[in-house]
PDB file of N, CA and C in Angstrom:
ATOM      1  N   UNK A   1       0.810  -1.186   0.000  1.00  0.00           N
ATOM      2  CA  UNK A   1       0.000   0.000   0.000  1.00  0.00           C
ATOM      3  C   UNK A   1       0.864   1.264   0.000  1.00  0.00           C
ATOM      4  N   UNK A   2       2.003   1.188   0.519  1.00  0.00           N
ATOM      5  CA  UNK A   2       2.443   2.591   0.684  1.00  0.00           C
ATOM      6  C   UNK A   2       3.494   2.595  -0.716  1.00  0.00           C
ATOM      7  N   UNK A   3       4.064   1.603  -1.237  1.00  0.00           N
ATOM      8  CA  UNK A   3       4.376   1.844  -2.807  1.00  0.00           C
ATOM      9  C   UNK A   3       3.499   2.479  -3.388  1.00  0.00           C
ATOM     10  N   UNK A   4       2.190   2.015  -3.816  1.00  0.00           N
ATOM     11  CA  UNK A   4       1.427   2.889  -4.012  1.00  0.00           C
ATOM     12  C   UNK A   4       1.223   4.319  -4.077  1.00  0.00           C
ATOM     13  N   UNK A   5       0.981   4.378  -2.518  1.00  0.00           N
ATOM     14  CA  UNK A   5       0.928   5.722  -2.243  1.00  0.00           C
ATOM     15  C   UNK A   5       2.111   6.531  -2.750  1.00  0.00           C
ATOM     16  N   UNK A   6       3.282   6.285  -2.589  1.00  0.00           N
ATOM     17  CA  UNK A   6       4.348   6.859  -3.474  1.00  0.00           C
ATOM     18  C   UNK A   6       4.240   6.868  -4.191  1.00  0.00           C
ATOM     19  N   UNK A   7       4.195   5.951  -5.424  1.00  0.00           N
ATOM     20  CA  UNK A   7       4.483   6.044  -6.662  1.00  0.00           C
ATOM     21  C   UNK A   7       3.091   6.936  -7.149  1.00  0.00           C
ATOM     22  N   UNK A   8       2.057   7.293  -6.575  1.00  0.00           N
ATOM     23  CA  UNK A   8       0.760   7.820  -7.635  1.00  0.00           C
ATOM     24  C   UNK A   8       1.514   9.308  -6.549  1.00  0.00           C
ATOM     25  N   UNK A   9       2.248   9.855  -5.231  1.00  0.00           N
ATOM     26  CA  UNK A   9       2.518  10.921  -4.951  1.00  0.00           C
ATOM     27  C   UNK A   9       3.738  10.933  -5.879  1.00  0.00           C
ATOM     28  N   UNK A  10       4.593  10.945  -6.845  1.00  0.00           N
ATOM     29  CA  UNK A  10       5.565  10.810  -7.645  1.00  0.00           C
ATOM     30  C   UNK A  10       5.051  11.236  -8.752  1.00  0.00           C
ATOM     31  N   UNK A  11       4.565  10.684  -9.226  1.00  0.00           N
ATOM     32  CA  UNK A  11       3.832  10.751 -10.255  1.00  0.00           C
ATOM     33  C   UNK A  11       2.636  12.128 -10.544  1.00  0.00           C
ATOM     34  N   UNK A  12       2.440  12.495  -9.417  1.00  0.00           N
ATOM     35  CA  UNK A  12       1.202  13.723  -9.249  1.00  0.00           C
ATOM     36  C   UNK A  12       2.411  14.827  -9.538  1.00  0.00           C
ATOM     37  N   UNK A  13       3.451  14.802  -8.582  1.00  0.00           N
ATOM     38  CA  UNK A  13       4.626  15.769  -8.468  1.00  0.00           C
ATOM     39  C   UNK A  13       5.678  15.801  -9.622  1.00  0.00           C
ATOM     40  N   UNK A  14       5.390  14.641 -10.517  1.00  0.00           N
ATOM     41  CA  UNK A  14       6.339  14.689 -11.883  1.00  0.00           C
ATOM     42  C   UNK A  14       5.171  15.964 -12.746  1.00  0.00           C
ATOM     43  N   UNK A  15       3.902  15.851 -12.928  1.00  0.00           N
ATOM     44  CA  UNK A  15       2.832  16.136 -13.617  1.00  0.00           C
ATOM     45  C   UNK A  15       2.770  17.914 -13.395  1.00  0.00           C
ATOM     46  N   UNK A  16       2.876  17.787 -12.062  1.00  0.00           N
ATOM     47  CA  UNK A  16       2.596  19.692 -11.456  1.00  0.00           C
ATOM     48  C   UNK A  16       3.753  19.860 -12.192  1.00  0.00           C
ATOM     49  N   UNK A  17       5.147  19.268 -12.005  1.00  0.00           N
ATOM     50  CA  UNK A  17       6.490  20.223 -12.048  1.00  0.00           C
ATOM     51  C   UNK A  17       6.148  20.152 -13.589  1.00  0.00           C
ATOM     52  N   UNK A  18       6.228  19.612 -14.257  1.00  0.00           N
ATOM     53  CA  UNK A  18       5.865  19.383 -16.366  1.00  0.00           C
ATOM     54  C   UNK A  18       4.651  20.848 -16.367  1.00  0.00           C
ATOM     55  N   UNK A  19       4.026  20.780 -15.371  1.00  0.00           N
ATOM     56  CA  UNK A  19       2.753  21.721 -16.213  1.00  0.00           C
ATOM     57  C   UNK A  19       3.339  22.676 -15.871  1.00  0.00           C
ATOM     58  N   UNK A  20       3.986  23.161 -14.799  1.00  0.00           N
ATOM     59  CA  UNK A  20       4.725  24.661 -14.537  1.00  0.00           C
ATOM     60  C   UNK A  20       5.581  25.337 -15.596  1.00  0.00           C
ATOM     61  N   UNK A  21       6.597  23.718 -15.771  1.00  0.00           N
ATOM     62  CA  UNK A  21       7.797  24.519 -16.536  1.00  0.00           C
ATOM     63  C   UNK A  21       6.740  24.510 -18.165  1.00  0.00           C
ATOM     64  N   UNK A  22       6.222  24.017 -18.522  1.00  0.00           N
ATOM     65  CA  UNK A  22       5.369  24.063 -19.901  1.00  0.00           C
ATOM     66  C   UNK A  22       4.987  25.563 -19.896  1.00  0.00           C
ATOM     67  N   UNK A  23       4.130  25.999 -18.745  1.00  0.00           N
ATOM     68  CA  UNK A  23       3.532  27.013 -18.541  1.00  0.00           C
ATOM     69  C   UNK A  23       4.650  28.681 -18.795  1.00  0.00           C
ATOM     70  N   UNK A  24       5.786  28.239 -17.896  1.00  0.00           N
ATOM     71  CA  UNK A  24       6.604  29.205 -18.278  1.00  0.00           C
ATOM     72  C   UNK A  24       7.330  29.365 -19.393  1.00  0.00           C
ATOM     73  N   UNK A  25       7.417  28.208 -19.692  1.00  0.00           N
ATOM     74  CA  UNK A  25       8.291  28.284 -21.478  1.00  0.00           C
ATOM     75  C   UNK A  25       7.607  29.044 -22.546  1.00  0.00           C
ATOM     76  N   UNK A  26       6.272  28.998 -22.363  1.00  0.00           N
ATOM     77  CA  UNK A  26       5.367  29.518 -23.327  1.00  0.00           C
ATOM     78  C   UNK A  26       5.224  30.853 -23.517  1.00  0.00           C
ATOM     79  N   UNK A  27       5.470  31.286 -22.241  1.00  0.00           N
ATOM     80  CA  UNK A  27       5.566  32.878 -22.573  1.00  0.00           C
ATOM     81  C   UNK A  27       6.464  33.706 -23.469  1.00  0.00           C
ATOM     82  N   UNK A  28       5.789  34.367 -24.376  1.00  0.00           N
ATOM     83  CA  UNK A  28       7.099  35.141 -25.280  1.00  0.00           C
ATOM     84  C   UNK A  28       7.797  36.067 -24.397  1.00  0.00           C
ATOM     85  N   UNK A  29       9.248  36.280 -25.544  1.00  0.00           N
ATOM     86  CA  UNK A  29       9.986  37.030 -24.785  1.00  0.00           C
ATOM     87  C   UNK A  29       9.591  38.460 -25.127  1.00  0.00           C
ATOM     88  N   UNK A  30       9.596  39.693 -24.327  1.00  0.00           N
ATOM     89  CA  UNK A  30       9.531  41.075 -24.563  1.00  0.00           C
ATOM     90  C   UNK A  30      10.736  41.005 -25.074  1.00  0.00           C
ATOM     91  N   UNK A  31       9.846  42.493 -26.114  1.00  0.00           N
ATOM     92  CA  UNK A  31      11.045  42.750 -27.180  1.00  0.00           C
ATOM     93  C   UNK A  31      12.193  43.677 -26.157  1.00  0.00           C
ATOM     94  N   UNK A  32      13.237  44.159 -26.762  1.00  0.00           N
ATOM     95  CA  UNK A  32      14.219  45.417 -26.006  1.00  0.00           C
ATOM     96  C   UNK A  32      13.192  47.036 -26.034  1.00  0.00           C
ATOM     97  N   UNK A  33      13.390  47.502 -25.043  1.00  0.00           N
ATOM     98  CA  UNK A  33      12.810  48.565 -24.748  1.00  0.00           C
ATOM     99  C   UNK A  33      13.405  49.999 -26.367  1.00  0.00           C
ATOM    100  N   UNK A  34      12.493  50.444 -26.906  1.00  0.00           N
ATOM    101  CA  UNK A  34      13.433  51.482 -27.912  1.00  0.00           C
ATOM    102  C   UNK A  34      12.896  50.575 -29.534  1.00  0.00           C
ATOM    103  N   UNK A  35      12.876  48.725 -29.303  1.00  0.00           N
ATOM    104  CA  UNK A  35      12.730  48.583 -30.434  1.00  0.00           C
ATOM    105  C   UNK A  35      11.674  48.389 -31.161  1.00  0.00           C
ATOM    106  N   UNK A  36      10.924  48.688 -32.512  1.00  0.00           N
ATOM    107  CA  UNK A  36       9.443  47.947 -32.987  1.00  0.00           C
ATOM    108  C   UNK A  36       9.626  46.854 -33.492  1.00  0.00           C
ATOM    109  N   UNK A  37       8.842  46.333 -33.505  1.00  0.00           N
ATOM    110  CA  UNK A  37       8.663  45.087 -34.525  1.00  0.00           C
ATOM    111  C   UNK A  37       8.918  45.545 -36.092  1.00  0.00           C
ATOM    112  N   UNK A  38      10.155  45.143 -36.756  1.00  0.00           N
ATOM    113  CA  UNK A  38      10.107  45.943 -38.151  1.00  0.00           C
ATOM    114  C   UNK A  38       8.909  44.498 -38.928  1.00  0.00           C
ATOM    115  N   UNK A  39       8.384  45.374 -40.007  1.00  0.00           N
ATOM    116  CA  UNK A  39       7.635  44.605 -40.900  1.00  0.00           C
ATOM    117  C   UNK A  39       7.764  45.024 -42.794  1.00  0.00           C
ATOM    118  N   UNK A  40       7.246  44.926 -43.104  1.00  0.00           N
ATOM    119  CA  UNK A  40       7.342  44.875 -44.693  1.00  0.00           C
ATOM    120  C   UNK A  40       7.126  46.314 -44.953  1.00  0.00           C
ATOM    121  N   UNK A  41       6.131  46.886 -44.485  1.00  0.00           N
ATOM    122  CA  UNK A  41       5.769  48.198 -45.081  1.00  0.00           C
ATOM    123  C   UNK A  41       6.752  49.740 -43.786  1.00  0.00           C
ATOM    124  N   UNK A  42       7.362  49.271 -42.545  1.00  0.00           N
ATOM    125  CA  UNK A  42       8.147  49.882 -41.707  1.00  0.00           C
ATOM    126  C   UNK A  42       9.569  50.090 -42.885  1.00  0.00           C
ATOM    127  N   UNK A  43       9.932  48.553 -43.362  1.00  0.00           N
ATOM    128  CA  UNK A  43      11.359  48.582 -44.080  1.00  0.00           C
ATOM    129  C   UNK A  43      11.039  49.876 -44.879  1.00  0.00           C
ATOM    130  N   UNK A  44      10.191  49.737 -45.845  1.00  0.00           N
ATOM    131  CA  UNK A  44       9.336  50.290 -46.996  1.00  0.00           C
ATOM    132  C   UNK A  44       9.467  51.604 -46.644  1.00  0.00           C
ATOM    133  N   UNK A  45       8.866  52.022 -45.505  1.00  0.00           N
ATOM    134  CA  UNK A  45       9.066  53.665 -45.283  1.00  0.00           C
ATOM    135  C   UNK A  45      10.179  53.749 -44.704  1.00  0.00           C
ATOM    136  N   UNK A  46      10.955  53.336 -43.994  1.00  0.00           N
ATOM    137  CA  UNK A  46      12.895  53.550 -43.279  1.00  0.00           C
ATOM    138  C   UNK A  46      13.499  53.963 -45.235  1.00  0.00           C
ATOM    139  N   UNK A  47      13.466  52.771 -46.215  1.00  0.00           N
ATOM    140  CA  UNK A  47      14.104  53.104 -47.189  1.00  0.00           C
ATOM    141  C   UNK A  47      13.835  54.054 -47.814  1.00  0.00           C
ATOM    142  N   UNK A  48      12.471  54.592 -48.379  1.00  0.00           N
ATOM    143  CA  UNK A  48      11.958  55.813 -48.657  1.00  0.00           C
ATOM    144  C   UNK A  48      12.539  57.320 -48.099  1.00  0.00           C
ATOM    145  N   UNK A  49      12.148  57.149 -46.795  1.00  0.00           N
ATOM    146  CA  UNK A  49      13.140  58.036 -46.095  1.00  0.00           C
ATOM    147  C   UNK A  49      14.575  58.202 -46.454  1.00  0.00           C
ATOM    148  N   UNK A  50      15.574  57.555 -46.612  1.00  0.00           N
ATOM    149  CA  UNK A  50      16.559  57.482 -46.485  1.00  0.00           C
ATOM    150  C   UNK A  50      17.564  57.136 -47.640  1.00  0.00           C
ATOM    151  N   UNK A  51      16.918  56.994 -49.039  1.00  0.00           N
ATOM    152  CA  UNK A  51      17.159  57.787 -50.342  1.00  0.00           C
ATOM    153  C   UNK A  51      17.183  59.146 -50.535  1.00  0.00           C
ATOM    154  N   UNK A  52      16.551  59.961 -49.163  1.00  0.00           N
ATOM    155  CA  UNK A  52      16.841  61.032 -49.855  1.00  0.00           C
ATOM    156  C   UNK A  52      18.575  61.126 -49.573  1.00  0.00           C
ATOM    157  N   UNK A  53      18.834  60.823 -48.588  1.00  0.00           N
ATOM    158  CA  UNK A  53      20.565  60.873 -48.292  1.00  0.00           C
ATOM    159  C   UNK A  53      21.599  60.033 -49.004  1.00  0.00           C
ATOM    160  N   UNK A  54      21.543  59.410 -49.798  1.00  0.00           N
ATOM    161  CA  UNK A  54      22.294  58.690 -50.570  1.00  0.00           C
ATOM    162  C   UNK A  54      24.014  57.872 -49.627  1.00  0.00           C
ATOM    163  N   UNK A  55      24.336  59.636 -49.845  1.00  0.00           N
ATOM    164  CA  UNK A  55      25.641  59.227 -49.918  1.00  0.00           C
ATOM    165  C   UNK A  55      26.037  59.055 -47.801  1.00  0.00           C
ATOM    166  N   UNK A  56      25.084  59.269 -46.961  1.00  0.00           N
ATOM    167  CA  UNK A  56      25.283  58.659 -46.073  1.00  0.00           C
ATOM    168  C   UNK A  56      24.587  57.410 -45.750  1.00  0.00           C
ATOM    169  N   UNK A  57      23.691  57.217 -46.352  1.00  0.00           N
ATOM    170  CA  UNK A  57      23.114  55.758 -46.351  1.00  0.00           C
ATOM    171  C   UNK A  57      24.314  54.870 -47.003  1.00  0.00           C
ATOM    172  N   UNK A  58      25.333  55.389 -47.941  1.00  0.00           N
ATOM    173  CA  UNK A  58      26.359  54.550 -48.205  1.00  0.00           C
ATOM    174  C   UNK A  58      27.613  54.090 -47.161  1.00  0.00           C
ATOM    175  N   UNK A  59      27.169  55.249 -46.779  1.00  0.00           N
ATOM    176  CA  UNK A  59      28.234  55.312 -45.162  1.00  0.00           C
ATOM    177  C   UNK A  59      27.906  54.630 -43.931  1.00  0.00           C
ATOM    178  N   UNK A  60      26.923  54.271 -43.761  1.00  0.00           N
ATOM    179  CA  UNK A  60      26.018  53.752 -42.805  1.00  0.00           C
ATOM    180  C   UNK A  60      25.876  52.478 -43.130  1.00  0.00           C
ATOM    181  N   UNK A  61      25.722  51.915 -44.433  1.00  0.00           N
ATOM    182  CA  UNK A  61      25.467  50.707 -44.907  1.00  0.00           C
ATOM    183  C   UNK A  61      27.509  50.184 -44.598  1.00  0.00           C
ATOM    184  N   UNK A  62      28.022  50.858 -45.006  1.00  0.00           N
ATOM    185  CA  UNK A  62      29.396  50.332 -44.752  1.00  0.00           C
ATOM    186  C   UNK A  62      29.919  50.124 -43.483  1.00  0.00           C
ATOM    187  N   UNK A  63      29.644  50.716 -42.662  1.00  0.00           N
ATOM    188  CA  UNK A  63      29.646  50.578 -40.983  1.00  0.00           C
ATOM    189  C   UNK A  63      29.061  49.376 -40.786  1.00  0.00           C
ATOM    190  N   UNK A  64      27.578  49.094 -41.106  1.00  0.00           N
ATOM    191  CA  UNK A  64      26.803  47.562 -40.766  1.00  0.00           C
ATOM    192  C   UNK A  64      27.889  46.414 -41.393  1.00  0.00           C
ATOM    193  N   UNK A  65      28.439  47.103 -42.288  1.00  0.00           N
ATOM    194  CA  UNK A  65      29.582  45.416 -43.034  1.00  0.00           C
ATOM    195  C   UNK A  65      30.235  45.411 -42.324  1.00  0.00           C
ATOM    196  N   UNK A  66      31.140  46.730 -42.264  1.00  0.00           N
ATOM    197  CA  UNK A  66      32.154  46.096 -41.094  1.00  0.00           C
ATOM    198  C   UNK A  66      32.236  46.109 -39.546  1.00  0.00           C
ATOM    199  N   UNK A  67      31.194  46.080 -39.052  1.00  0.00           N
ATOM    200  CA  UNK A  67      30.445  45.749 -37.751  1.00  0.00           C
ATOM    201  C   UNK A  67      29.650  43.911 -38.210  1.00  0.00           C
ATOM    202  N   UNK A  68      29.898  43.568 -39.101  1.00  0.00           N
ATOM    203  CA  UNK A  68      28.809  42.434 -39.357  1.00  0.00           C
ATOM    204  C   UNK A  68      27.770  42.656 -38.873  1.00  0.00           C
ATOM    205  N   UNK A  69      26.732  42.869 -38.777  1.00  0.00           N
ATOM    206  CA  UNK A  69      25.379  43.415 -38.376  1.00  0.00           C
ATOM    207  C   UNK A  69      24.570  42.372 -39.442  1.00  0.00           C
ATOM    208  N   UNK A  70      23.343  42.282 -38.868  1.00  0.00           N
ATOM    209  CA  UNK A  70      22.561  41.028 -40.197  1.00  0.00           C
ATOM    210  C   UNK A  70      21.181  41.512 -39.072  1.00  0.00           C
ATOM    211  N   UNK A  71      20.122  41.072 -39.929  1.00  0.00           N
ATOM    212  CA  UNK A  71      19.164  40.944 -39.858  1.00  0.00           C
ATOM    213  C   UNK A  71      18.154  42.484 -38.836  1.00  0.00           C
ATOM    214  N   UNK A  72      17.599  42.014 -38.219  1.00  0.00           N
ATOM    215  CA  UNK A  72      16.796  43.603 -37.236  1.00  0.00           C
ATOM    216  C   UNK A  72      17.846  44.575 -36.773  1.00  0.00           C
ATOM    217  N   UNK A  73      19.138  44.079 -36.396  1.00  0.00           N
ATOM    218  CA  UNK A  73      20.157  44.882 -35.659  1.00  0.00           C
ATOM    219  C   UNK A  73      21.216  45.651 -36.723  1.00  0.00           C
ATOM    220  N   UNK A  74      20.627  45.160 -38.018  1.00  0.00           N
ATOM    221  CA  UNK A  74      21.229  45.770 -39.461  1.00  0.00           C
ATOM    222  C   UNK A  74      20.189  47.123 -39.632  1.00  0.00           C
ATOM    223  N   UNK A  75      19.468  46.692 -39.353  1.00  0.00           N
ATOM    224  CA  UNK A  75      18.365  47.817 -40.025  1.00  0.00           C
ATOM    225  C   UNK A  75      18.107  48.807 -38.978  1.00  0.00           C
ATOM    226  N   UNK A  76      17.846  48.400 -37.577  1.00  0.00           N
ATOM    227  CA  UNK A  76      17.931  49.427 -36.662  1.00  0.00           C
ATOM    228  C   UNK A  76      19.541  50.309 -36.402  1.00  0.00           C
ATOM    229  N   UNK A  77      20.706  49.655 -36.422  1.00  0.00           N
ATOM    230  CA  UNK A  77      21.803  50.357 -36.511  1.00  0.00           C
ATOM    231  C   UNK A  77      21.286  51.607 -37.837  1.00  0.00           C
ATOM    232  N   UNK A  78      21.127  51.300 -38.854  1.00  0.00           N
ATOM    233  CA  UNK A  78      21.362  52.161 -40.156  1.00  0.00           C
ATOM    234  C   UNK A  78      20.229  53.059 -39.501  1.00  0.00           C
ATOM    235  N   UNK A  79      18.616  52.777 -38.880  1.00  0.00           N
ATOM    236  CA  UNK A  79      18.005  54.105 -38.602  1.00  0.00           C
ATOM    237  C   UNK A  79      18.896  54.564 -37.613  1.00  0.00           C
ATOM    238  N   UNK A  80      19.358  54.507 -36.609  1.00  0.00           N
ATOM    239  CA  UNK A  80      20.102  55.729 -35.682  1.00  0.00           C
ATOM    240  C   UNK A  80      21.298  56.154 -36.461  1.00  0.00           C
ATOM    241  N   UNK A  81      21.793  55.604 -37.726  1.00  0.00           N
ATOM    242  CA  UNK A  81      22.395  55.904 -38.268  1.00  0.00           C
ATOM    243  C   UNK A  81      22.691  56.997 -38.955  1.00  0.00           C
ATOM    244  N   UNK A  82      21.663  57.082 -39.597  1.00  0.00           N
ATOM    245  CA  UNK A  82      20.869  58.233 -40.296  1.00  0.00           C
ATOM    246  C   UNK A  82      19.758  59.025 -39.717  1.00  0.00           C
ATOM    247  N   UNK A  83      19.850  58.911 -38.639  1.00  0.00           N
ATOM    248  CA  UNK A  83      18.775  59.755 -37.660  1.00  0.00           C
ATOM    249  C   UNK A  83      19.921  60.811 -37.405  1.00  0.00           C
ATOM    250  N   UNK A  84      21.275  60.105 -36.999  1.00  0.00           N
ATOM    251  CA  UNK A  84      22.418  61.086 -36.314  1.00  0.00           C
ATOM    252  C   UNK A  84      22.916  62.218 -37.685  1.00  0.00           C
ATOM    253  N   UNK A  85      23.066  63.543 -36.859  1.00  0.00           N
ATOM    254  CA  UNK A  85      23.198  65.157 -38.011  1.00  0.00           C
ATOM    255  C   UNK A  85      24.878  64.993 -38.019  1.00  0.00           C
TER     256      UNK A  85
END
């Protein structure tokens, strides 16, 4: 009887600890404070904008190469990039 009783208290306490950590994994992560979510039509207006400057968008784009920069942290570097006078 008291195997029992262990093994179904084991078993209750394998089940809680699985549903907790399930529970916390699921939560997304917050983004960094400062950043948006870029999307298709955000890129769309950043580039618009930032034809009008050409020749520091060339300067800015060359900084992201040799910083290796890729993906959201490419595109947000180049706006403070070109935000800065």
């Amino acid at each position: 009887m008291t195997r029992i009783t262990t093994g179904l208290l084991a078993a209750a306490f394998t089940v809680a600890s699985l549903t907790i950590a399930s529970a916390q994994a699921a939560a997304p992560a917050p983004a960094p404070a400062g950043k948006m979510k870029l999307n298709k039509q955000s890129l769309k207006d950043m580039k618009a904008k930032w034809s009008a400057n050409k020749g520091k968008l060339k300067a800015c784009r060359k900084d992201v190469k040799t910083k290796g920069l890729a993906g959201d942290d490419r595109w947000f570097y180049i706006e403070d990039c070109m935000g800065k006078s």
